[in-house]
N, C-alpha and C. Protein backbone atom coordinates (compact mmCIF):
# COMPACT_ATOMS: atom_id res chain seq x y z
N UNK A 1 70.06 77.38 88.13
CA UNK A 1 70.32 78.31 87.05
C UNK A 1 70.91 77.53 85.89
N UNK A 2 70.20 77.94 84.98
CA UNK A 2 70.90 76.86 83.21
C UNK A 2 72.13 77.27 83.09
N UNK A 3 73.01 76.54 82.58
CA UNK A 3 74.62 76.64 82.38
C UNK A 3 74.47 77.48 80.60
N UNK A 4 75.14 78.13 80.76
CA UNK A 4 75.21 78.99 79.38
C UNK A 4 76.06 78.39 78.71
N UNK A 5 76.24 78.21 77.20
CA UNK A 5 77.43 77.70 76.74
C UNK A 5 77.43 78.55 75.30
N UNK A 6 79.02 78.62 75.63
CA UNK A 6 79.05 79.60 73.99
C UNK A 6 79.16 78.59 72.36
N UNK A 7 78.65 77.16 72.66
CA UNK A 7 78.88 76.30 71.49
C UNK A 7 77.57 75.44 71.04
N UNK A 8 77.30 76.00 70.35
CA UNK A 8 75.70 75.62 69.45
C UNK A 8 76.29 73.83 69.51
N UNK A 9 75.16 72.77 70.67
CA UNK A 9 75.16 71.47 70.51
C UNK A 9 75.19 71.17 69.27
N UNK A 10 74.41 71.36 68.36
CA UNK A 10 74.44 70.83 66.96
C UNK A 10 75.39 70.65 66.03
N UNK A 11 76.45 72.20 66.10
CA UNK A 11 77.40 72.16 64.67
C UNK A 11 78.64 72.31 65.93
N UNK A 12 78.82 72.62 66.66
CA UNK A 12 79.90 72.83 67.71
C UNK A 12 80.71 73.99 67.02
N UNK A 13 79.52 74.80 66.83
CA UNK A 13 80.15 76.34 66.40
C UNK A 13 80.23 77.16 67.50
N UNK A 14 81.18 78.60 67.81
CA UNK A 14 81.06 79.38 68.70
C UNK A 14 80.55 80.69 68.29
N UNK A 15 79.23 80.63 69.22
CA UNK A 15 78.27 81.63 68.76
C UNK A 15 78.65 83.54 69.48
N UNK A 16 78.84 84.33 68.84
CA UNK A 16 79.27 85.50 69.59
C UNK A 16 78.27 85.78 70.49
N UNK A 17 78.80 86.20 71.79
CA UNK A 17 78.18 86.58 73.12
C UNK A 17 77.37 88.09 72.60
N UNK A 18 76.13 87.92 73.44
CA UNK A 18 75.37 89.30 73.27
C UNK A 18 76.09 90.75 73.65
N UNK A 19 75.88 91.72 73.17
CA UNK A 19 76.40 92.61 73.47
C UNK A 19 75.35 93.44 74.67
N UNK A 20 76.05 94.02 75.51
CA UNK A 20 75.69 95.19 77.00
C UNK A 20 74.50 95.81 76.25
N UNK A 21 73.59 96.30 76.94
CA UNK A 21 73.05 97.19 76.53
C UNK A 21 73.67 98.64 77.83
N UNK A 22 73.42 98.10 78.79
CA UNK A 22 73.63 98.87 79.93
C UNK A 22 75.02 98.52 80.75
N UNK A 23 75.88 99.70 81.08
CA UNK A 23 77.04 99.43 82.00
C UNK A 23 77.02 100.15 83.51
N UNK A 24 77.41 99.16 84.13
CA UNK A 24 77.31 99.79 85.62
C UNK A 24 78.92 100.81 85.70
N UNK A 25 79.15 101.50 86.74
CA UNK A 25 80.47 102.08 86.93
C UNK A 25 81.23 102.01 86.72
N UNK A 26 81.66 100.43 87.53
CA UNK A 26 82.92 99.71 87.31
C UNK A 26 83.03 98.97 86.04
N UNK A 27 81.93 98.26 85.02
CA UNK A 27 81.69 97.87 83.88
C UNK A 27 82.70 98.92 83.06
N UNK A 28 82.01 100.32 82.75
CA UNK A 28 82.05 101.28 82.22
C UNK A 28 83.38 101.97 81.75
N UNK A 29 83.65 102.10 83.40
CA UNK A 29 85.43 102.22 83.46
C UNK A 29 86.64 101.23 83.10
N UNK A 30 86.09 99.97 83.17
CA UNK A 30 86.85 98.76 82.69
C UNK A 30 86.84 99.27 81.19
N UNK A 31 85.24 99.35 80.52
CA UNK A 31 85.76 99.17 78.99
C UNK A 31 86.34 100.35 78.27
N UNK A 32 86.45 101.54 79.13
CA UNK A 32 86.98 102.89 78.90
C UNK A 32 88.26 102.40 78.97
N UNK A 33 89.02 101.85 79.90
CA UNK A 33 90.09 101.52 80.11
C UNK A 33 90.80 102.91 81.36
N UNK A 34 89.63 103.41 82.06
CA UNK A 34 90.01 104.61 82.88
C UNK A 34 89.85 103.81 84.60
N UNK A 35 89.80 104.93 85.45
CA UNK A 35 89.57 104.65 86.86
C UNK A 35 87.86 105.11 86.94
N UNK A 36 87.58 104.44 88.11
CA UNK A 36 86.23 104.62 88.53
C UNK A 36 85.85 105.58 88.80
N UNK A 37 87.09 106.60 89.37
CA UNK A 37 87.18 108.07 89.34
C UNK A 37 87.36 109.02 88.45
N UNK A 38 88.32 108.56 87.58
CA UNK A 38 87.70 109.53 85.94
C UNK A 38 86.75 109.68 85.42
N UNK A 39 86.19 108.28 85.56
CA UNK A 39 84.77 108.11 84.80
C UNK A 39 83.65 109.21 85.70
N UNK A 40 83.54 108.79 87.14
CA UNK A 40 83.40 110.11 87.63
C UNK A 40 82.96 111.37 87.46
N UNK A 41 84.36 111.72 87.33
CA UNK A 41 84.74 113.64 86.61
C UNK A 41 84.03 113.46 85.64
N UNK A 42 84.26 112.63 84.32
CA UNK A 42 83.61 113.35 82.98
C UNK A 42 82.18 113.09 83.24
N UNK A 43 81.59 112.34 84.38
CA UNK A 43 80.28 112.24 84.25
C UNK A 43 79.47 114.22 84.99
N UNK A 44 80.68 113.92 86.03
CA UNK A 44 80.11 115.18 86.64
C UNK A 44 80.71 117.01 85.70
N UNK A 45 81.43 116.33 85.17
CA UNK A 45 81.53 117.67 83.73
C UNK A 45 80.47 117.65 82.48
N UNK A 46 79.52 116.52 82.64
CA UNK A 46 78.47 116.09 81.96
C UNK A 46 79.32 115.88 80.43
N UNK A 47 80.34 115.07 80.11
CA UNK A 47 81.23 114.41 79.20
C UNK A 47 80.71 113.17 78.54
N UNK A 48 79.83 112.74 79.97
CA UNK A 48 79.27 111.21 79.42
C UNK A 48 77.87 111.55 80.68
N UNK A 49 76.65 111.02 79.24
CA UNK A 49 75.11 111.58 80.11
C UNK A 49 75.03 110.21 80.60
N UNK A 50 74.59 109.78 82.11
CA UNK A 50 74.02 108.54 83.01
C UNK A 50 72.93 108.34 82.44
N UNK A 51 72.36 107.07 82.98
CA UNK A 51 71.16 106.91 83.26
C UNK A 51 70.83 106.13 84.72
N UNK A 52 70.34 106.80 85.01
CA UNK A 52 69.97 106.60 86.53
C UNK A 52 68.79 105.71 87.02
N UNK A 53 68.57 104.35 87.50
CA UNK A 53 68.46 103.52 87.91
C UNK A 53 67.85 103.24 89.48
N UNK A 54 67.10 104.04 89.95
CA UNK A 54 67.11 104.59 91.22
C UNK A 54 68.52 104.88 91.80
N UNK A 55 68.74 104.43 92.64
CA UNK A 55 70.64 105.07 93.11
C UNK A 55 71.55 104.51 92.46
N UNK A 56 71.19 103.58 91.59
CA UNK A 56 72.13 102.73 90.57
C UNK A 56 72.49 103.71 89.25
N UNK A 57 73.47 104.28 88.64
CA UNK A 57 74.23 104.71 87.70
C UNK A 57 74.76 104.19 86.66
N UNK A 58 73.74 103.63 85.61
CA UNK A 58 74.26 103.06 84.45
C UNK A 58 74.71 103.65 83.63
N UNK A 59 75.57 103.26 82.21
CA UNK A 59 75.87 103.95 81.15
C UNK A 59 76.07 103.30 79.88
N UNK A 60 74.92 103.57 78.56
CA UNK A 60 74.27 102.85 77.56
C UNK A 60 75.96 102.55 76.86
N UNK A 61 75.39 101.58 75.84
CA UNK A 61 76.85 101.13 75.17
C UNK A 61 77.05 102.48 74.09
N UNK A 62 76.16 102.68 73.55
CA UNK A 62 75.68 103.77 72.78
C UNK A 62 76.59 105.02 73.17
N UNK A 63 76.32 105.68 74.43
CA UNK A 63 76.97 106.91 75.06
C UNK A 63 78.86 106.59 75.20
N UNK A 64 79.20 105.29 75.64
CA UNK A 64 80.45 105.03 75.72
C UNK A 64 81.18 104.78 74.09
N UNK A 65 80.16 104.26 73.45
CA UNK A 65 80.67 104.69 72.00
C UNK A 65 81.22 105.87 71.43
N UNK A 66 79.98 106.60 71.65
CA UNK A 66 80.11 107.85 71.23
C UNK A 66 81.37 109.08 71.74
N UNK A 67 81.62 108.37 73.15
CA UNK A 67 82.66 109.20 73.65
C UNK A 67 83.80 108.82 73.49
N UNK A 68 84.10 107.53 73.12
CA UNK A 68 85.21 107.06 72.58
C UNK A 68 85.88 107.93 70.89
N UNK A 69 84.40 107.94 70.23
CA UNK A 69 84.97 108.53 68.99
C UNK A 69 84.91 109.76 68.79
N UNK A 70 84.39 110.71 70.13
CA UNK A 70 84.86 112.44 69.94
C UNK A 70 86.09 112.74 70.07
N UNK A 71 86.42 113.80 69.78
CA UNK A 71 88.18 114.16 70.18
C UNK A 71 87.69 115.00 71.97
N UNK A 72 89.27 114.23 71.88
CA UNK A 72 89.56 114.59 73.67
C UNK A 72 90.87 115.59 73.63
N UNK A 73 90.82 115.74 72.60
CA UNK A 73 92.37 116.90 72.59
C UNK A 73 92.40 118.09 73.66
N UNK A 74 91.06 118.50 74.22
CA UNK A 74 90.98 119.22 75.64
C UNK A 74 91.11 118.33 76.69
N UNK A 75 91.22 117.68 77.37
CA UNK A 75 91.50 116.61 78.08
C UNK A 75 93.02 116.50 78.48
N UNK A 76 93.48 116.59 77.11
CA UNK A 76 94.71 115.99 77.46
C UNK A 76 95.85 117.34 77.24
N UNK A 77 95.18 118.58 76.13
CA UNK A 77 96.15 119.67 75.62
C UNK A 77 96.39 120.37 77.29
N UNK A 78 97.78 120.85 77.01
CA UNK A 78 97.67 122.06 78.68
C UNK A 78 98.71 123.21 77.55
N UNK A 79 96.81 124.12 77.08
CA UNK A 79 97.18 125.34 77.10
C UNK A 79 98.80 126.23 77.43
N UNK A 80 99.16 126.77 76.93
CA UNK A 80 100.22 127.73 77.21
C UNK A 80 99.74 129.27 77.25
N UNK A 81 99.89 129.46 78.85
CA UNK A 81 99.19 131.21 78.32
C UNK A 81 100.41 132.08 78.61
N UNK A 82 101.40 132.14 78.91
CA UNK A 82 102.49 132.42 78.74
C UNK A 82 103.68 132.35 77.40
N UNK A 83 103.68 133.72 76.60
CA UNK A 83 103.94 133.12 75.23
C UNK A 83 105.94 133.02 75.83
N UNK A 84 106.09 133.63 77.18
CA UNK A 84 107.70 132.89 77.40
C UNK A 84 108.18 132.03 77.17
N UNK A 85 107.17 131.04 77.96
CA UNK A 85 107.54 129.91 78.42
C UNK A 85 107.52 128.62 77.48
């Protein structure tokens, strides 16, 4: 296997690494900065759409973008239905 190197032989510049197109689970949840199990839930609350891979569960950089920059203020608000309390 060829050794990858992030420094163009010629000018000994450092060239930026390609970006994901596709994230596996644990990928996914790393760059969310969540558990493998949150990621999970919002998949199965359909929060974030898969793409499915035969039994493999990827998720585009695109979709993790996008859910990064919606508001999550339901997520995190806990309702008061009690105007007592």
């Amino acid at each position: 296997m060829p050794e990858v190197s992030l420094f163009s032989e010629s000018t000994n510049n450092i060239r930026p690494m390609p970006q994901k197109l596709l994230y596996d689970r644990r990928s996914a949840s790393y760059v969310l900065s969540i558990s493998t199990r949150a990621l999970d839930y919002l998949i199965a609350n359909k929060q974030l759409a898969p793409l499915r891979l035969g039994k493999k569960i990827m998720l585009s950089h695109q979709e993790l973008t996008k859910f990064c920059r919606s508001n999550h203020l339901s997520l995190t608000a806990n309702p008061v239905t009690d105007s007592g309390l």
